[in-house]
Protein backbone atom coordinates (compact mmCIF):
# COMPACT_ATOMS: atom_id res chain seq x y z
CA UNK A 1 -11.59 18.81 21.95
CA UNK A 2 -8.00 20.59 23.00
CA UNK A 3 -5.44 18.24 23.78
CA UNK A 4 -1.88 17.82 23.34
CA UNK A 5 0.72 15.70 20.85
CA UNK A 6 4.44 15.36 20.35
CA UNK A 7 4.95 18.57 18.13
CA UNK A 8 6.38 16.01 15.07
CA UNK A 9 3.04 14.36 14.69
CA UNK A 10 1.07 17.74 14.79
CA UNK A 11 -0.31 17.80 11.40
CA UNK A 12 -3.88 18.96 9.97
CA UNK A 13 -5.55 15.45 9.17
CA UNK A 14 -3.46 12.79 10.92
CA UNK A 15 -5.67 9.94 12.70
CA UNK A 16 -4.22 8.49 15.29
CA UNK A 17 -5.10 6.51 18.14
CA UNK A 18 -4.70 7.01 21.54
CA UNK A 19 -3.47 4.52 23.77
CA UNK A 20 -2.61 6.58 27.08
CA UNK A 21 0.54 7.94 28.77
CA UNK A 22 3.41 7.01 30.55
CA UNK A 23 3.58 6.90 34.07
CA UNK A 24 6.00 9.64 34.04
CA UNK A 25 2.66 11.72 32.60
CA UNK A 26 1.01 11.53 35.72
CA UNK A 27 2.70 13.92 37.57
CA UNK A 28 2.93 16.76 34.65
CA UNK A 29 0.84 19.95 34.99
CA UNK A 30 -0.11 19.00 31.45
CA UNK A 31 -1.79 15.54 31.88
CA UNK A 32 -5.18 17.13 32.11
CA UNK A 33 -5.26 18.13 28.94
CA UNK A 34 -2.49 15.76 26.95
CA UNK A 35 -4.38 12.93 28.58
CA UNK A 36 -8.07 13.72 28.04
CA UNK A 37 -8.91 11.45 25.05
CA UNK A 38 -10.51 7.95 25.78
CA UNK A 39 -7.96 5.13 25.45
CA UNK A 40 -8.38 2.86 22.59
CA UNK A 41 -10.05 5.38 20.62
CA UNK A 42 -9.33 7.23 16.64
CA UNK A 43 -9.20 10.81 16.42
CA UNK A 44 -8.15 13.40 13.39
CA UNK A 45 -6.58 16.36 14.04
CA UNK A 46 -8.61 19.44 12.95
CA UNK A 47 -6.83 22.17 13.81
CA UNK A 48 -2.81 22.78 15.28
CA UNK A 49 -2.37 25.22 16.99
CA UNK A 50 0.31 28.04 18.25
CA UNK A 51 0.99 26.97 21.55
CA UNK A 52 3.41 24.51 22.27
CA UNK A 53 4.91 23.26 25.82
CA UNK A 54 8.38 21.09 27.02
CA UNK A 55 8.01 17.89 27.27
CA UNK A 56 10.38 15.23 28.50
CA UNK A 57 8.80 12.34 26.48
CA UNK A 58 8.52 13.50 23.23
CA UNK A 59 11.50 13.42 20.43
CA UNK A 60 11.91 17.31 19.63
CA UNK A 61 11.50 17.52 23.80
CA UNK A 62 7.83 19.56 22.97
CA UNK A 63 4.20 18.84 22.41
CA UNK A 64 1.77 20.88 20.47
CA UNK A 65 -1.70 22.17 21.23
CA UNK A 66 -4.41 20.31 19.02
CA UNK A 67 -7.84 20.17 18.47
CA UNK A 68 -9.07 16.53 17.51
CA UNK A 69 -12.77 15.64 16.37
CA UNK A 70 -13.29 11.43 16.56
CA UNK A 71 -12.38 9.64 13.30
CA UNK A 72 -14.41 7.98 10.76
CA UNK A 73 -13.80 3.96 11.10
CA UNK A 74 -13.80 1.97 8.12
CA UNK A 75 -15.53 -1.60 8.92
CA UNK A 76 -17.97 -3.78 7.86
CA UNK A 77 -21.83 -4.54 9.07
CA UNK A 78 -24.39 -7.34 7.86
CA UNK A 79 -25.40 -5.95 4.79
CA UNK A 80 -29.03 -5.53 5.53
CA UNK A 81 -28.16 -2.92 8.10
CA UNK A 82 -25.97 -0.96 5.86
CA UNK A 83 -28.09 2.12 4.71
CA UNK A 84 -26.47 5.65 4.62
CA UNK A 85 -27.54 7.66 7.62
CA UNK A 86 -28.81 4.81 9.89
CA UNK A 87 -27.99 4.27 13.18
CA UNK A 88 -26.67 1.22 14.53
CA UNK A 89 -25.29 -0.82 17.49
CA UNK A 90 -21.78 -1.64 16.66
CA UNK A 91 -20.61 -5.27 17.01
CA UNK A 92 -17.58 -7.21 15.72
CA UNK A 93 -18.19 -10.55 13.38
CA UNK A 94 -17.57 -13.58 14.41
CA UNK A 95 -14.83 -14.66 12.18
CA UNK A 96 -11.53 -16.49 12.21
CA UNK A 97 -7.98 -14.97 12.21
CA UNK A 98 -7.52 -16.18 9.23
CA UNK A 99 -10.04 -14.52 7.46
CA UNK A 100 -8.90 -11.67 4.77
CA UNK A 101 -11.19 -9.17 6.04
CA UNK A 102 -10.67 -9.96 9.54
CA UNK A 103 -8.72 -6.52 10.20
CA UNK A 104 -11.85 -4.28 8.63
CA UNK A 105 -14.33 -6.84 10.48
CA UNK A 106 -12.69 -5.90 13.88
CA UNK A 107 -11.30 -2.51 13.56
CA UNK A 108 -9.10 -0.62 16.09
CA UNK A 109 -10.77 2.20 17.83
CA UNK A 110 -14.68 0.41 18.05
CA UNK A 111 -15.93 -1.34 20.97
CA UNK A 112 -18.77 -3.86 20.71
CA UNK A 113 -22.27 -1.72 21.86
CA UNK A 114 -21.12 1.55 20.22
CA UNK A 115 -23.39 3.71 18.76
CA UNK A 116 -22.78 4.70 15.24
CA UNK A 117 -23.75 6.25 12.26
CA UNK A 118 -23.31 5.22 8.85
CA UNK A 119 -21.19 7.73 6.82
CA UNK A 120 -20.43 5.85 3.59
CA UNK A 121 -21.33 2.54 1.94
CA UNK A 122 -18.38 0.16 0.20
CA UNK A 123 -18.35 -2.82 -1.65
CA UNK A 124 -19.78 -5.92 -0.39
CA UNK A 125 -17.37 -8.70 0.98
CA UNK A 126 -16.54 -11.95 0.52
CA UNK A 127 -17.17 -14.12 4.30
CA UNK A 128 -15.51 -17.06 4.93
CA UNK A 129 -17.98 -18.09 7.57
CA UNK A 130 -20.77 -17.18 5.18
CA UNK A 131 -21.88 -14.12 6.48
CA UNK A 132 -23.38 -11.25 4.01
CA UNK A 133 -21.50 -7.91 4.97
CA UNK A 134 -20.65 -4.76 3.43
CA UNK A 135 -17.99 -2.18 3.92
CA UNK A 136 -18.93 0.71 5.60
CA UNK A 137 -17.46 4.46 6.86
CA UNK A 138 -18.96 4.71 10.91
CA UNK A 139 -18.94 7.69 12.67
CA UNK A 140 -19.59 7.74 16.59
């Protein structure tokens, strides 16, 4: 996917996540293509490119042309679903706030009902509310 960042973050390998633009966005001849990622979502930059553009909102006052791929998420899954290469149905652990994995339990960029594959298998963890779960690298 082609889309467009501030020309300081433009680097081979950054994840990022996209949260939208401003309003100001709307009415650029850009927002087409600067704003054609899905909110809420992780993406790496695979490839920066020549082409830059002005823009307003950014700190050097440009943006740079970018191809993104989605990122890998690390998170964790019961433990009897975690096999390399399997498919699953993606769905957050009920857990407290308190809980020292509860940032890798409910990670940024994954909605409940996504469908993902299993890249790489971690460690298992330790569950407060007794659960069995292991880390995991998802792809979707």
């Amino acid at each position: 996917m082609i889309t467009l960042i501030g020309k300081s973050l433009a680097k081979e390998g950054l994840v990022f996540t996209f949260y939208g633009g401003s309003s100001k966005c709307e009415s650029c001849r850009f927002s087409r293509t600067c704003l054609n990622l899905e909110k809420g979502r992780k993406y790496k930059i695979t490839s920066v490119k020549k082409v830059t553009h002005k823009c307003p909102l950014h700190k050097e006052g440009k943006v740079q042309t970018i191809e993104v791929e989605p990122a890998t998420i690390r998170t964790a899954v019961e433990t009897k679903k975690s096999y390399k290469g399997s498919t699953i149905i993606f769905r957050t652990q009920d857990c407290e706030l308190e809980c020292e994995n509860y940032d890798i339990c409910h990670p940024e960029g994954l909605y409940n009902d996504d469908k993902c594959q299993i890249e790489e298998i971690g460690p298992e963890l330790t569950c407060k509310a007794g659960n069995n779960l292991t880390e995991v690298i998802l792809s979707h």
